[in-house]
Protein backbone atom coordinates (compact mmCIF):
# COMPACT_ATOMS: atom_id res chain seq x y z
CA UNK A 1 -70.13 24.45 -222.68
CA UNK A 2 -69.65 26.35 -219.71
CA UNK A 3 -67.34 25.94 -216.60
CA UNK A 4 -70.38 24.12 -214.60
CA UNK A 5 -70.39 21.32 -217.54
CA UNK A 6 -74.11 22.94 -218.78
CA UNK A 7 -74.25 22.67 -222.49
CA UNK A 8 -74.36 25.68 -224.27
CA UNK A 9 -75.50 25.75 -228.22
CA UNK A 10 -74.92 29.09 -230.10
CA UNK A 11 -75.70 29.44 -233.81
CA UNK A 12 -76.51 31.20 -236.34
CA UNK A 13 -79.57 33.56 -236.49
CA UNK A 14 -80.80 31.51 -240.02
CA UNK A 15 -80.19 28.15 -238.33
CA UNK A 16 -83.47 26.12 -237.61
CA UNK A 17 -84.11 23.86 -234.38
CA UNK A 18 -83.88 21.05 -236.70
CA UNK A 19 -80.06 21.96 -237.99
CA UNK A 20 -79.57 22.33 -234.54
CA UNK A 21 -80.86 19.39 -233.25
CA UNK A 22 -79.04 17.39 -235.72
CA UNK A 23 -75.31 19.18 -235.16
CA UNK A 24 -75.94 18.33 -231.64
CA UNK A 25 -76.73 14.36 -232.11
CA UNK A 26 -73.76 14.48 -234.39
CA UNK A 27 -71.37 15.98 -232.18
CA UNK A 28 -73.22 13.61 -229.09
CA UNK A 29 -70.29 11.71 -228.28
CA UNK A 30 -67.88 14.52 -227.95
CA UNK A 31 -69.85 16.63 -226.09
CA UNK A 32 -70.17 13.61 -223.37
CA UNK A 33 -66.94 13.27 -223.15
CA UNK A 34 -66.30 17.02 -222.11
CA UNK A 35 -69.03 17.13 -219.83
CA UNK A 36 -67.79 14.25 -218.44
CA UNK A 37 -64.50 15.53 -217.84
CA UNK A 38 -65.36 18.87 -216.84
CA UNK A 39 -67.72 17.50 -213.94
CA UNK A 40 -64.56 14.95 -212.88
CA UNK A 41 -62.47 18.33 -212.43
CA UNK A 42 -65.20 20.37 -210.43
CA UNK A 43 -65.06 17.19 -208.35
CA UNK A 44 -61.18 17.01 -208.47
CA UNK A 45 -61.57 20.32 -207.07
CA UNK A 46 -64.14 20.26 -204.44
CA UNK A 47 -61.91 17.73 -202.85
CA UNK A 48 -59.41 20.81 -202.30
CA UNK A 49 -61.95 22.71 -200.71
CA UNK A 50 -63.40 19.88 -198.40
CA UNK A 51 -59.34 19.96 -197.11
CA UNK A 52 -60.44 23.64 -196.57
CA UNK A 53 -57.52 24.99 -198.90
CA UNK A 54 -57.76 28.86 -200.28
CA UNK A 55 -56.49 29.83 -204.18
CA UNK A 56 -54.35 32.62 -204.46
CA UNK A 57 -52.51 34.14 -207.16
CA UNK A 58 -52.12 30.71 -208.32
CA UNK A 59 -50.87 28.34 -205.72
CA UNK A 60 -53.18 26.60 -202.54
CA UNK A 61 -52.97 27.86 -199.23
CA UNK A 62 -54.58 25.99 -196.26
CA UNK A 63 -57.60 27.73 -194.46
CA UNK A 64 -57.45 27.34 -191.15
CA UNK A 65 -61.44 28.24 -189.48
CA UNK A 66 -61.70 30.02 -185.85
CA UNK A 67 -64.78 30.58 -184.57
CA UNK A 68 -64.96 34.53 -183.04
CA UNK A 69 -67.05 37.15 -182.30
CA UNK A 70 -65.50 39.42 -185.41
CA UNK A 71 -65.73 38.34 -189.34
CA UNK A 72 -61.75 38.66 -190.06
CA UNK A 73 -58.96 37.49 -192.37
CA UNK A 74 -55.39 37.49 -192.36
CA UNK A 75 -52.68 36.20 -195.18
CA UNK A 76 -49.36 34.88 -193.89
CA UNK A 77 -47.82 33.86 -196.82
CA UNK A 78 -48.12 30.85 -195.31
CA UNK A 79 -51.79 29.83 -194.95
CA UNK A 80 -55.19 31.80 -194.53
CA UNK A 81 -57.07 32.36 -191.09
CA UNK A 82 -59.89 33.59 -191.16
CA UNK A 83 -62.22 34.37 -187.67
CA UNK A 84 -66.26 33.87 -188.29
CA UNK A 85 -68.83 34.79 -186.30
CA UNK A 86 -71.35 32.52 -188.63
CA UNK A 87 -70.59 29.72 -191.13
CA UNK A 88 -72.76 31.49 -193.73
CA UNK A 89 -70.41 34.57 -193.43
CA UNK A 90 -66.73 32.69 -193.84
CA UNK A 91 -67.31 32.88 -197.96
CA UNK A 92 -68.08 36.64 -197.70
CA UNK A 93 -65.48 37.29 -195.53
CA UNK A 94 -63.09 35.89 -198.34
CA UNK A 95 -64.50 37.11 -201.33
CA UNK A 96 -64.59 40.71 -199.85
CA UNK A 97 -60.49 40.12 -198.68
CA UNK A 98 -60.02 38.91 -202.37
CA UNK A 99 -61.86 42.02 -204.18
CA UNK A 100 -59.64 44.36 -201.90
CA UNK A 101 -56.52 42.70 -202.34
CA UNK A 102 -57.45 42.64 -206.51
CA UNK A 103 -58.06 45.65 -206.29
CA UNK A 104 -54.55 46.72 -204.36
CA UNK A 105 -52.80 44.86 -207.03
CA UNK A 106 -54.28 45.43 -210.33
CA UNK A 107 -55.65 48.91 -210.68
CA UNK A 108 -51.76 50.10 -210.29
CA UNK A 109 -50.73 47.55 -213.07
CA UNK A 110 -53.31 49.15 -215.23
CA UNK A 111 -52.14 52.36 -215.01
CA UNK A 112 -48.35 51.07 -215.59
CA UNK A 113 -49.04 49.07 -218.68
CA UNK A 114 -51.73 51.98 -219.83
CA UNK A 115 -48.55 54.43 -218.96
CA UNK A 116 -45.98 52.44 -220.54
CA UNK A 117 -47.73 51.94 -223.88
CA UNK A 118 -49.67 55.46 -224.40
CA UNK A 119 -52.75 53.50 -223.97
CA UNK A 120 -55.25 56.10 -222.70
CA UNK A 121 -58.41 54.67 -220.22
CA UNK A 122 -61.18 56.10 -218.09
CA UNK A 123 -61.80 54.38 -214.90
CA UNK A 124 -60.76 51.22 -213.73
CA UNK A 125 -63.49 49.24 -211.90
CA UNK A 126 -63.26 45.66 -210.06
CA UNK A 127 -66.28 43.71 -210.50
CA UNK A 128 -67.96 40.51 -209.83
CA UNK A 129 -68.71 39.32 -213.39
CA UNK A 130 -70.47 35.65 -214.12
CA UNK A 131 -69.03 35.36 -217.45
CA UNK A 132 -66.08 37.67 -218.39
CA UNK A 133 -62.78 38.12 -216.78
CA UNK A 134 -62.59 41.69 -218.30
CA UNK A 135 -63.94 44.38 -220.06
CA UNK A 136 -63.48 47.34 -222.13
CA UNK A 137 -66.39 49.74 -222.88
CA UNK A 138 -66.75 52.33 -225.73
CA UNK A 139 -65.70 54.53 -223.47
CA UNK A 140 -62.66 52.90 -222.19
CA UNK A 141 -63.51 52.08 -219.12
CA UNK A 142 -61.95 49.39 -217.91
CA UNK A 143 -63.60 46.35 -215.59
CA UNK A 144 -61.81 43.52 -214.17
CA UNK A 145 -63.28 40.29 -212.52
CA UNK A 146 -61.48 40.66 -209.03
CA UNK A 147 -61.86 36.64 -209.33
CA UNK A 148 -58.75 36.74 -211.28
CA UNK A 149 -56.92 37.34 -207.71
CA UNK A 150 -56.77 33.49 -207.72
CA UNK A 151 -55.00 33.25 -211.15
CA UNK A 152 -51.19 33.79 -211.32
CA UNK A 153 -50.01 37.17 -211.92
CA UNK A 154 -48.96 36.65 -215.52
CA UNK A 155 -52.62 35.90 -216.00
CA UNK A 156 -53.93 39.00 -214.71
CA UNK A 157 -51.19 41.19 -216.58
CA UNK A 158 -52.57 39.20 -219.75
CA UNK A 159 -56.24 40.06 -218.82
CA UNK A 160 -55.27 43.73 -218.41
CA UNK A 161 -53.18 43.12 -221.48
CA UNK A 162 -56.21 42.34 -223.18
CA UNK A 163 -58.91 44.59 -222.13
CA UNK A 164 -56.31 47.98 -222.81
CA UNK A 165 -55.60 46.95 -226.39
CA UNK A 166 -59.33 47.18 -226.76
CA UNK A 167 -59.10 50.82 -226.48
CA UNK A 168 -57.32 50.57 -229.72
CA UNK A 169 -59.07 47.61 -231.78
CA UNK A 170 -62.88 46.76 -230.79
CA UNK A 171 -63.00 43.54 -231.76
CA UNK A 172 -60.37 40.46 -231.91
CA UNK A 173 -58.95 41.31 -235.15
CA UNK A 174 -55.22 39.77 -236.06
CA UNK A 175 -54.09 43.90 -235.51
CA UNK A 176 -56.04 43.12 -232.05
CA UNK A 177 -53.93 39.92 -231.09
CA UNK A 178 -50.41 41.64 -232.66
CA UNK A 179 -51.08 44.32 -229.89
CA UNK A 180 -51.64 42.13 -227.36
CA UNK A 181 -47.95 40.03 -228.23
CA UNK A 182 -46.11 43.10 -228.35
CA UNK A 183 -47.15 43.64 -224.70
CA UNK A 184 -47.63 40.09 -223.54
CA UNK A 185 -44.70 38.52 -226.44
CA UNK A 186 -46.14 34.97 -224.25
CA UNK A 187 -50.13 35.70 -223.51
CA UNK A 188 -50.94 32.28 -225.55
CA UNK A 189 -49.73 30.07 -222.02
CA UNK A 190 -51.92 32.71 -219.72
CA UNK A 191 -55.17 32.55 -222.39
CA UNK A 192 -54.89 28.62 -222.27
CA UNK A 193 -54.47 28.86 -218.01
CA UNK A 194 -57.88 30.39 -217.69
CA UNK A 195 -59.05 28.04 -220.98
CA UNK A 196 -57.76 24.88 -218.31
CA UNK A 197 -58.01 26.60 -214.72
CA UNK A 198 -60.86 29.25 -215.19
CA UNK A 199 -63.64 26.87 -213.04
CA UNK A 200 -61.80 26.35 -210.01
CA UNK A 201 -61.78 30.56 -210.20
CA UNK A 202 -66.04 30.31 -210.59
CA UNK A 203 -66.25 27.72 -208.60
CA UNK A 204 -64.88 29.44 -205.09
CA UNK A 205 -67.30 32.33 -205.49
């Protein structure tokens, strides 16, 4: 199941439609029940947004709309502002503020967990991805979801955590998960934040 509530069935090559067919009838119930609460928290948080309320590392910050000649944001600490020139433009004007400021803040923690842990990488490059908050290629290079501005910063260091031990272990092997502890000793809480708290990341962009 995906973060939009849509039902997704993966199986086995060898399976037929009718195995299929019946594992989902079986499991009817429980899938209902997810969809059903998935769909009450994409409303949960929809409400936020309707109170025009940004995500950032973590924690809501109200948005506070002025109508301008110039597409502009600004950050307080306090609350957002942004300046439009169109209504179609405001969520552009945020998501490009949020892929510079991901960018401003992970690319150097990258480089000081790849640093600290002899981990060596190619390039680092911040992405809009639909389905992964980070990848590692054959090559090691290294891409990162600048959605993840949103998450807390423990999540992101766990993300990068993540995607660098794949330039050791190419898969998610128990060697792959033992290299990921001894850099993040408490990645389980961050991997279970984006398990819980992943939509409301999809769900702005």
């Amino acid at each position: 199941m995906d973060e939009s509530a849509k039902l997704i069935v993966r199986a086995p090559n060898q399976a037929t439609d009718k195995q299929i067919q019946k594992f989902v009838t079986e499991k009817e119930s429980w899938i209902n029940k997810k969809q059903q609460l998935m769909a009450d928290r994409l409303a949960e948080y929809e409400s936020h947004l309707s109170l025009q309320q940004c995500l950032y590392l973590g924690k809501l910050y109200p948005l506070k709309l002025v109508l301008g000649r110039v597409d502009t944001i600004s950050f307080n600490g306090s609350n957002f502002i942004v300046r439009y020139s169109d209504e179609d433009k405001i969520k552009l004007t945020l998501n490009c503020w949020y892929k510079q400021r991901f960018s401003e803040i992970a690319k150097p923690r990258v480089n000081y967990y790849a640093k600290k842990y002899n981990l060596k990488i190619n390039r680092v490059r911040i992405k809009a991805q639909k389905t992964l908050w980070g990848s590692c290629s054959s090559s090691n290079n290294i891409n990162l979801n600048y959605q993840l501005i949103m998450a807390p910063i423990e999540v992101i260091d766990y993300v990068i955590a993540h995607e660098l031990v794949h330039t050791l272990h190419k898969n998610h092997s128990p060697s792959f998960w033992q290299e990921v502890s001894s850099i993040m000793p408490k990645y389980k809480a961050s991997k279970n934040w984006l398990k819980e708290n992943g939509y409301k990341l999809r769900y702005l962009s």
